[in-house]
Protein backbone atom coordinates (compact mmCIF):
# COMPACT_ATOMS: atom_id res chain seq x y z
CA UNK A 1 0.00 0.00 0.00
CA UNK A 2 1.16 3.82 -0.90
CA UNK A 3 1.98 6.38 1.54
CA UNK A 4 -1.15 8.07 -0.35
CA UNK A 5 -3.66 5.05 0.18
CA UNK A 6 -2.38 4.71 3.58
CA UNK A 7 -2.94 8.40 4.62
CA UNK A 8 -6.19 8.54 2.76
CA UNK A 9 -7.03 5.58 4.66
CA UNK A 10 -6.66 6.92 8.07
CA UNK A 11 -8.99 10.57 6.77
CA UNK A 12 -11.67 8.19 6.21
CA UNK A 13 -11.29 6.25 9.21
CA UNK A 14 -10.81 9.60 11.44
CA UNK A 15 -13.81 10.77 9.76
CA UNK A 16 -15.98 8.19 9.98
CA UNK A 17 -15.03 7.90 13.69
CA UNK A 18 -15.75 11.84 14.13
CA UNK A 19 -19.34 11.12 12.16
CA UNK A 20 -19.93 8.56 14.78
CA UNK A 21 -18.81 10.19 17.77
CA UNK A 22 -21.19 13.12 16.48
CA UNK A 23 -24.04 11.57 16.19
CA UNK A 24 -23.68 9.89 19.43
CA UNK A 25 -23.29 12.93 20.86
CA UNK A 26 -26.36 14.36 19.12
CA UNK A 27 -28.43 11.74 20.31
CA UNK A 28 -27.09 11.87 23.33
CA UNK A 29 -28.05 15.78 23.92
CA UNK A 30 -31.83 14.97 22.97
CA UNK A 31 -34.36 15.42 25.82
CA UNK A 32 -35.89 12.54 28.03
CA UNK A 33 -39.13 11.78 27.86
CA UNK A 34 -41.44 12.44 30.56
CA UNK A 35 -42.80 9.69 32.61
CA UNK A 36 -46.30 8.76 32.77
CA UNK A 37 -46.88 11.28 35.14
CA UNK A 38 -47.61 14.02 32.33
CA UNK A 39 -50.20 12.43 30.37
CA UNK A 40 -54.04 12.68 30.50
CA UNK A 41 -56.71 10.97 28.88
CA UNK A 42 -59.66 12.54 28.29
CA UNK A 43 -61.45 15.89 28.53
CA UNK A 44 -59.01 17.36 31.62
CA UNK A 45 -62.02 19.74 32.91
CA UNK A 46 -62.73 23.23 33.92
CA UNK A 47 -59.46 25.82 34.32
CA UNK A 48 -57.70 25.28 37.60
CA UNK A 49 -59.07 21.77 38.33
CA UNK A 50 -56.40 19.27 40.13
CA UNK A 51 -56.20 15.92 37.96
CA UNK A 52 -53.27 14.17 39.62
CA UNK A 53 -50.87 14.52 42.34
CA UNK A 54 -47.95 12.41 44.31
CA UNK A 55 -45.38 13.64 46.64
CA UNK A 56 -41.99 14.76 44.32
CA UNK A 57 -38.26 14.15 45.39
CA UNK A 58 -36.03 15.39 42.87
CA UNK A 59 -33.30 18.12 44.60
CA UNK A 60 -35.90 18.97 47.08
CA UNK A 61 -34.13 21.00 49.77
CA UNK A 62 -33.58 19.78 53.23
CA UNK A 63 -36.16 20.83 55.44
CA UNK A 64 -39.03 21.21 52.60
CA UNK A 65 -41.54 18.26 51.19
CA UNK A 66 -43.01 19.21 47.63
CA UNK A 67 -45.44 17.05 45.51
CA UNK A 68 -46.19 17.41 41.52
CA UNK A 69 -49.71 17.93 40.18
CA UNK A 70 -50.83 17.70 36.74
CA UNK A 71 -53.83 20.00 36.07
CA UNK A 72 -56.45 22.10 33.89
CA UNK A 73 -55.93 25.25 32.27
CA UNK A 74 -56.35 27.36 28.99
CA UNK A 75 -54.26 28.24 25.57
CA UNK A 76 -54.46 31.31 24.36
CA UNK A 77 -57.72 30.72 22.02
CA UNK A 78 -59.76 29.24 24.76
CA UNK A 79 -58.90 25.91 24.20
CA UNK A 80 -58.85 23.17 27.07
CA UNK A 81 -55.20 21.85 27.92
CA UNK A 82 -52.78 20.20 30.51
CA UNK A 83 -49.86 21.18 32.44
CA UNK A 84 -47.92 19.98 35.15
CA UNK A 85 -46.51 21.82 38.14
CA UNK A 86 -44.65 21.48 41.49
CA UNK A 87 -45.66 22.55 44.72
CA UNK A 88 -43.37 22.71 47.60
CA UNK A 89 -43.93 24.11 51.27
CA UNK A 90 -41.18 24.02 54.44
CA UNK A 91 -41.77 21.14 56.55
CA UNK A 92 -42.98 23.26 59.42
CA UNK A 93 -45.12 25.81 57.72
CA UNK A 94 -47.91 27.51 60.24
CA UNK A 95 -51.17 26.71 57.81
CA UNK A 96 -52.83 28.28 56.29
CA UNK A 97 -49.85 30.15 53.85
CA UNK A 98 -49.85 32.46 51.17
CA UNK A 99 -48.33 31.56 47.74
CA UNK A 100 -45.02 32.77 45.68
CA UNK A 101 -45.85 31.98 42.49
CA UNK A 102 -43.01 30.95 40.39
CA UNK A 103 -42.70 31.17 36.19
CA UNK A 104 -39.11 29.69 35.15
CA UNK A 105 -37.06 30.98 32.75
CA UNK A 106 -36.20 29.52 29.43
CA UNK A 107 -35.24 25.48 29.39
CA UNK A 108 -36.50 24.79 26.00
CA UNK A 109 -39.95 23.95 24.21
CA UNK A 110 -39.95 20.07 23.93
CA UNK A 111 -42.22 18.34 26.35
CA UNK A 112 -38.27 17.03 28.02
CA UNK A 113 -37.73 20.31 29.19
CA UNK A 114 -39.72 20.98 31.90
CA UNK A 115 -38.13 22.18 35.09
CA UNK A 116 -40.25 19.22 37.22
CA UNK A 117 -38.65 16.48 35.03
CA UNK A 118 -34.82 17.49 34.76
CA UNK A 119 -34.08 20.66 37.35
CA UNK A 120 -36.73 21.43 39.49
CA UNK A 121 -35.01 24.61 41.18
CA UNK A 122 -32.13 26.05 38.77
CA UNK A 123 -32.05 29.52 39.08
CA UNK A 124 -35.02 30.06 41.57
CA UNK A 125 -33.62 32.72 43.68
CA UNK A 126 -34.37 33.42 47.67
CA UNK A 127 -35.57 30.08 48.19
CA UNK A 128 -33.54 30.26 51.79
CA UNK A 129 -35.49 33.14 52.43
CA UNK A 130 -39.19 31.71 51.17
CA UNK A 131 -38.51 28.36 53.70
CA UNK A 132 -37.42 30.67 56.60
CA UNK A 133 -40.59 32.29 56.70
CA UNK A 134 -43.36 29.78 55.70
CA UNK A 135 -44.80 30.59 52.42
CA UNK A 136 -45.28 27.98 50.04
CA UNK A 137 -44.17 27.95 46.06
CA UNK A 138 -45.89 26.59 43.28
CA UNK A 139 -44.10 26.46 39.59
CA UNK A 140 -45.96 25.76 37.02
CA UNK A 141 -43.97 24.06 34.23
CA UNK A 142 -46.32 25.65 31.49
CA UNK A 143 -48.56 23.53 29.14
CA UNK A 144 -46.24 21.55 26.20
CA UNK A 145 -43.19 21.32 28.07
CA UNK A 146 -43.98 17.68 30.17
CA UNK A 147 -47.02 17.28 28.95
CA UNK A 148 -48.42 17.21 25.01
CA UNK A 149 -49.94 20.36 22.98
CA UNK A 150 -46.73 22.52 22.49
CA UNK A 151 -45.10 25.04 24.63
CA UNK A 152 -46.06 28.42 23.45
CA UNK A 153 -42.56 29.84 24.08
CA UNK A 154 -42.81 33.81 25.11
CA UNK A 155 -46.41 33.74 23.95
CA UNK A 156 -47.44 36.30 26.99
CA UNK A 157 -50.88 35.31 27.80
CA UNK A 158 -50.52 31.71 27.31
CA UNK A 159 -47.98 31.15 30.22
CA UNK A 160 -49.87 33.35 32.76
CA UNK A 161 -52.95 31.43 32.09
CA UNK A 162 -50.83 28.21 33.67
CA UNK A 163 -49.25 30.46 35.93
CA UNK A 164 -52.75 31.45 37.90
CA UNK A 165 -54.38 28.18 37.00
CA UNK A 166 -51.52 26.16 38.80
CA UNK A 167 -52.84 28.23 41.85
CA UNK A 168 -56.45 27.40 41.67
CA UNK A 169 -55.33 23.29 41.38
CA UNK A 170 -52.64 23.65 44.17
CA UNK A 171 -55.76 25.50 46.52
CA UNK A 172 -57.41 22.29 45.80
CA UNK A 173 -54.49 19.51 47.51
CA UNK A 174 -55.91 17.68 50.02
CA UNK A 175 -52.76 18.04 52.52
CA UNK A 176 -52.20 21.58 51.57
CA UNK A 177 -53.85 24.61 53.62
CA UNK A 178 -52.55 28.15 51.33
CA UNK A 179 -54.77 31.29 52.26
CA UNK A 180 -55.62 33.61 49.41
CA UNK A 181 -52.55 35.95 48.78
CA UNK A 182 -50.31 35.01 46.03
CA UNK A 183 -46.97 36.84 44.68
CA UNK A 184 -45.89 36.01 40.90
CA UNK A 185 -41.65 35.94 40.76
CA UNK A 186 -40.70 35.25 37.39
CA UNK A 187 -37.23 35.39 35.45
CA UNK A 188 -36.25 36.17 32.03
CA UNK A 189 -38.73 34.06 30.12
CA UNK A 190 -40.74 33.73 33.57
CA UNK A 191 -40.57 37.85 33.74
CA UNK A 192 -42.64 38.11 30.70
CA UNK A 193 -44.72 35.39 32.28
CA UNK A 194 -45.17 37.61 35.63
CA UNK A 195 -45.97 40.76 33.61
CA UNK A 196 -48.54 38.83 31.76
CA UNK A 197 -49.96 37.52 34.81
CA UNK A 198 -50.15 40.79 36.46
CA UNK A 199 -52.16 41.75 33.79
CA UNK A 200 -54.82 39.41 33.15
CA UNK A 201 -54.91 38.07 36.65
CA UNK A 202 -57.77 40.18 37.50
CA UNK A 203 -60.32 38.89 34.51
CA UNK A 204 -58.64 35.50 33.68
CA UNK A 205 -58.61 34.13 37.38
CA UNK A 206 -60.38 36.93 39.65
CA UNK A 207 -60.41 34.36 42.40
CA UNK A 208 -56.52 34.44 42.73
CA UNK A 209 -55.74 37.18 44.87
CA UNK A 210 -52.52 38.25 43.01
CA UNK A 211 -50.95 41.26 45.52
CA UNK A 212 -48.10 41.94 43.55
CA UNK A 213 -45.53 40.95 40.42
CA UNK A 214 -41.61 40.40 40.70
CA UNK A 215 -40.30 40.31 37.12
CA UNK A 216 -36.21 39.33 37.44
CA UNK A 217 -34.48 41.13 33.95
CA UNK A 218 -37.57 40.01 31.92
CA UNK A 219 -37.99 39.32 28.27
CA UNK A 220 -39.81 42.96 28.40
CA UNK A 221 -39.45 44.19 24.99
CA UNK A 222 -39.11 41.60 22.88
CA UNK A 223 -38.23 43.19 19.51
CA UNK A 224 -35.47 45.25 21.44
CA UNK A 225 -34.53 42.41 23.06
CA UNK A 226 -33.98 40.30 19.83
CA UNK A 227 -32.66 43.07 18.02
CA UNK A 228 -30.06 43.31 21.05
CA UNK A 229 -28.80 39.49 21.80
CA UNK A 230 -29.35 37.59 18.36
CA UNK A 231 -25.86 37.37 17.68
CA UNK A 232 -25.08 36.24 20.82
CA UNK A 233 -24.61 32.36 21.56
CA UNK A 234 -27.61 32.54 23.59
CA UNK A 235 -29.66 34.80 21.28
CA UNK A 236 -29.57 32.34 18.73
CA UNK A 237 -30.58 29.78 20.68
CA UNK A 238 -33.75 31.74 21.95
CA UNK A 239 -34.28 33.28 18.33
CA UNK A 240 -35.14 29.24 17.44
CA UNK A 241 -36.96 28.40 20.35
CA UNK A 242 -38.82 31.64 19.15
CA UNK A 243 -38.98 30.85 15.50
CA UNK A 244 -40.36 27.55 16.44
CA UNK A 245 -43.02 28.32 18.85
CA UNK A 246 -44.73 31.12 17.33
CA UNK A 247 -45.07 29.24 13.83
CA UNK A 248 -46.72 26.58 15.83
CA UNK A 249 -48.65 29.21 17.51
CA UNK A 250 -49.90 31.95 14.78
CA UNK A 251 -50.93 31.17 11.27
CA UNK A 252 -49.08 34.24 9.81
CA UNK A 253 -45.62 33.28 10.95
CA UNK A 254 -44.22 30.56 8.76
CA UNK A 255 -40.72 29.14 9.30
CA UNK A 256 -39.87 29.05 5.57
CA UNK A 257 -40.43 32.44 4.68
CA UNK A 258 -37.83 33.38 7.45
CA UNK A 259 -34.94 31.04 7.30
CA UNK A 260 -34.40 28.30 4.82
CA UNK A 261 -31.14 26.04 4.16
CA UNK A 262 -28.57 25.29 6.65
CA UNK A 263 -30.18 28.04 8.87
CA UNK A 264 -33.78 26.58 8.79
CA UNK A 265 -32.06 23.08 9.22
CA UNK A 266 -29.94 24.21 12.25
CA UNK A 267 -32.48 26.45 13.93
CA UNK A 268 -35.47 23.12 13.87
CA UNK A 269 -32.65 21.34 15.36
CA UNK A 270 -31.15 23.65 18.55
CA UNK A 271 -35.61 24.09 18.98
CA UNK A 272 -35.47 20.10 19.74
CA UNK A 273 -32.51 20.47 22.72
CA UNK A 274 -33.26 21.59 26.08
CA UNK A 275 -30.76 24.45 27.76
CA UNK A 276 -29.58 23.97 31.05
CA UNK A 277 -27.14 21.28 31.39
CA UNK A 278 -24.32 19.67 29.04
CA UNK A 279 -26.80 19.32 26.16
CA UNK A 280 -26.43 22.75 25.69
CA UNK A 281 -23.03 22.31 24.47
CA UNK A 282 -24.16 20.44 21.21
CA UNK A 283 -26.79 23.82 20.42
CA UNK A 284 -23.70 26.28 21.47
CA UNK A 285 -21.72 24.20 18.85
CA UNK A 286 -24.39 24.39 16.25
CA UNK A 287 -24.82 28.56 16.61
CA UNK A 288 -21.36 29.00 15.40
CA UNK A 289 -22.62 27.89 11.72
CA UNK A 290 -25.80 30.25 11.78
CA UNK A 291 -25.30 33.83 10.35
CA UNK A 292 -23.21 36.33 12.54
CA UNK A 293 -25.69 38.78 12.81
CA UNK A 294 -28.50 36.24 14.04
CA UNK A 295 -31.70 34.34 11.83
CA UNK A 296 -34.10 37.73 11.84
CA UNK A 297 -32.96 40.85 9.84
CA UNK A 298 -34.79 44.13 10.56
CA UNK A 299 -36.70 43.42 7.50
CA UNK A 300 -38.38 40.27 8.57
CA UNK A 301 -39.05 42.05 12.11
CA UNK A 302 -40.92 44.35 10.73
CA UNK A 303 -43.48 41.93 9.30
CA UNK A 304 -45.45 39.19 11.30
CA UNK A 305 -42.83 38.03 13.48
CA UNK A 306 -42.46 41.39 14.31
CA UNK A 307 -46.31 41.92 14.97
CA UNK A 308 -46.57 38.86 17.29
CA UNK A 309 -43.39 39.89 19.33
CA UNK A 310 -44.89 42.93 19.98
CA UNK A 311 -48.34 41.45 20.86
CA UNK A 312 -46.39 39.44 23.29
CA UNK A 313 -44.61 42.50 24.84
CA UNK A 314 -46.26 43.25 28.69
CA UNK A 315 -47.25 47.26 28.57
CA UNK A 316 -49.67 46.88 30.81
CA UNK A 317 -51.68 48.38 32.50
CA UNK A 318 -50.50 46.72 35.95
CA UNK A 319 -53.23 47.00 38.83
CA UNK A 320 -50.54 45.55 41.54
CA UNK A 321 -46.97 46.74 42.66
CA UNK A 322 -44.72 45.54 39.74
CA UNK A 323 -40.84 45.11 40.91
CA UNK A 324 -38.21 45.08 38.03
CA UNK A 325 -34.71 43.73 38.62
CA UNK A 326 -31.93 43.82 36.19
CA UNK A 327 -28.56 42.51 36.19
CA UNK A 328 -26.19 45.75 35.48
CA UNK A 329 -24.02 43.34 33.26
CA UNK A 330 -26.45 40.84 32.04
CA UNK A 331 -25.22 40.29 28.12
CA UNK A 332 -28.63 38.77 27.25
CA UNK A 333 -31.24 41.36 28.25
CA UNK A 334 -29.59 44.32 27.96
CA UNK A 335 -29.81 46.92 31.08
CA UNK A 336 -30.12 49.60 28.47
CA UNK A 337 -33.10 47.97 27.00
CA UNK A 338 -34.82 47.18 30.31
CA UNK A 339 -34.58 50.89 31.40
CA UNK A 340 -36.32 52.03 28.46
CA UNK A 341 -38.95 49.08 29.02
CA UNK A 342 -39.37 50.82 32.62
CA UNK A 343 -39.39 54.29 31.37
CA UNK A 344 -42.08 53.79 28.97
CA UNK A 345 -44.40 52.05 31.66
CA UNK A 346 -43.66 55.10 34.07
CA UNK A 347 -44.23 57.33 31.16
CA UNK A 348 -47.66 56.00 31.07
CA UNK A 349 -49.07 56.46 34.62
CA UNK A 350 -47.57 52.72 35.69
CA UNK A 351 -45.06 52.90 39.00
CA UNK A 352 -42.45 50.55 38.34
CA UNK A 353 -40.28 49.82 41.09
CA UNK A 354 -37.02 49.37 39.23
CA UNK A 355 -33.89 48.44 40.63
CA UNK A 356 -30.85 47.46 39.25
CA UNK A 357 -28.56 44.78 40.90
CA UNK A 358 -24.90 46.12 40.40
CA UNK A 359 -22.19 43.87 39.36
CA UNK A 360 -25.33 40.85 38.10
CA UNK A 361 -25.70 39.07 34.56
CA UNK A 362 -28.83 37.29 33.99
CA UNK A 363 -27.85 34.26 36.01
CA UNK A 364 -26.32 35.56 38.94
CA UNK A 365 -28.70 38.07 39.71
CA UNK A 366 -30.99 35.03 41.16
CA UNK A 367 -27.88 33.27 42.57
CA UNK A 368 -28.22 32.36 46.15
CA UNK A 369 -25.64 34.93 46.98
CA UNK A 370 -27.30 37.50 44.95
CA UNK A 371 -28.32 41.01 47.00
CA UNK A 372 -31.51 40.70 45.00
CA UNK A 373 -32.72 37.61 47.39
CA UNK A 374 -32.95 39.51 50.37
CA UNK A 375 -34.70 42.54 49.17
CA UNK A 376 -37.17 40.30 46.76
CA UNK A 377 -38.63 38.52 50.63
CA UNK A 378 -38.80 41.72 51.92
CA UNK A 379 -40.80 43.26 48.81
CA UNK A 380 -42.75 39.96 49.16
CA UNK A 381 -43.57 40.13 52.61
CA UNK A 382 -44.88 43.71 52.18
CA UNK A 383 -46.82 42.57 49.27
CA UNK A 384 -48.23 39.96 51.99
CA UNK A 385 -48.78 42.44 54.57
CA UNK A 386 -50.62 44.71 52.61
CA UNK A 387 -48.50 47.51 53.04
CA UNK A 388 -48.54 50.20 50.80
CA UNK A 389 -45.93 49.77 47.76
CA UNK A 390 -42.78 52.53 48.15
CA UNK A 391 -42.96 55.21 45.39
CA UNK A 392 -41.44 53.96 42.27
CA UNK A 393 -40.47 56.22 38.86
């Protein structure tokens, strides 16, 4: 054999070897599939209504028991669905207790990516703080992500719907005694969430007694916001769970007419991959072959994609105390863009109690160690008291 055949030999052998290890690695990054747990049969019932519920184990702090419960709510157009949630109280909680609310931030949009069936309590901040003084949380996963019908990713109205709904069924546990004040925290996807809550609490679910709204640097404005991050690594892994859940979600906004080729191939791919733990490393790979600049030009945001993301953008009006944190160095939701979110709101008669947490990017602001943790309790607990908010704008 020549020196030529031989070296040509060994190319196709490293290759194929790099094609395999690839693809094991591809399949390997692919989310699990939810247990039995997350699927109904059958009608599931009116908004709110508990269909199942068993005591839940999975990182549960010392000192706190938590069970998941699988209940009714609503899509956006009215139509009956399922989602899952976990509720968690300290062991020694004086009943009956009032209820932080939480909305996550983004994981992903296939059913494998709900917080209750990987990681329950990644980036859930002042959780020290909500066992110390009795109050009990309840996190909705939001409808498509454990169970079926498609998570509606940053489609405002949608999540809030499972946010106050997940209230109403947790009200409803046999073993649980919560009184009737609740407190939304929500962060970066879950901000949006909050905000949306806030606003529709008050004809969606009147009976949830929703005393105020903690929205941790929130997807605010969402065209500024995209317009900002899409050519980060992150960006472009939101811009395809956002290309991928509002074509599922509105007629008007169809994949093909906004990215086609390797793009279109890439982006349907990173939308089937959860974010959170070493999976992410495969999408982070992937977003080095999409288009520097990001998968939406101002062109394309300017038609429906554009229309929907503003649609989905929380201006209010607010009828509780809203408070707005931001990271001063968060790289993803720019604090440049989240003071002009806040401005605009105070510009229009809405107090926004705005702080900014100094030295903070989007994940460390809700660290345990973050400054924000002891200041979000003590917002909370005023919220709880009924004590009137501080001045804002």
């Amino acid at each position: 054999m020549s020196w030529r055949n031989a070296l040509l030999k060994a190319s196709l052998v490293t290759c194929a070897t790099a094609a395999l290890l690839a693809g094991i690695a591809w399949w390997a990054a692919r989310p699990v599939k939810p247990d039995d747990f997350y699927t109904w049969n059958g009608a599931p019932g009116d908004p709110g209504k508990l269909l199942r519920a068993e005591p839940y184990g999975l990182d549960v702090p010392r000192g706190m028991q938590a069970q998941r419960i699988l209940y009714a709510t609503t899509r956006l157009d009215g139509r009956p669905a399922v989602a899952s949630a976990i509720i968690m109280q300290p062991l020694q909680t004086a009943a009956p207790s009032p209820v932080v609310a939480w909305a996550h931030g983004t994981t992903g949009v296939a059913p494998g990516c709900a917080p209750s069936v990987t990681m329950p309590f990644a980036n859930v901040p002042a959780l020290g703080e909500l066992q110390d003084r009795g109050w009990t949380y309840v996190a909705t996963d939001y409808v498509g992500l454990g169970t079926d019908g498609g998570h509606a990713y940053l489609v405002g109205a949608d999540a809030a719907r499972n946010v106050l709904d997940a209230v109403r069924a947790a009200r409803t546990v046999d073993s649980l005694a919560l009184d009737n004040r609740v407190v939304v925290w929500g962060h970066s996807q879950g901000g949006n969430s909050a905000l949306w809550t806030g606003m529709i609490a008050s004809s969606y679910a009147p009976d949830v007694n929703v005393l105020g709204i903690a929205a941790l640097a929130p997807a605010s404005d969402l065209k500024a916001l995209l317009n900002s991050s899409q050519k980060g690594v992150f960006g472009k892994i939101v811009s395809s769970y956002l290309l991928y859940a509002y074509a599922a979600t509105y007629p008007d906004v169809k994949r093909n007419e906004l990215v086609s080729g390797l793009p279109a191939l890439l982006t349907a791919d990173i939308a089937g991959r959860c974010v959170g733990g070493l999976e992410t490393l495969y999408s982070v790979a992937e977003t080095a072959l999409l288009p520097a600049a990001g998968i939406f030009d101002n062109e394309l945001l300017q038609g429906a994609m554009g229309k929907r993301l503003g649609e989905n953008t929380p201006d209010g009006p607010f009828p509780v105390p809203v408070l707005l944190a931001q990271g001063e160095k968060d790289d993803l939701v720019l604090e440049s863009v989240q003071k002009s979110y806040a401005t605009a709101r105070c510009a229009e008669g809405q107090p926004i109690d705005y702080r900014v947490i100094a030295g903070r990017d989007h994940i460390s602001l809700v660290a345990p160690d973050s400054p924000l943790s002891s200041a979000l309790a003590q917002w909370t607990s005023d919220r709880f008291a009924n004590l009137p908010a501080a001045p804002a704008c």
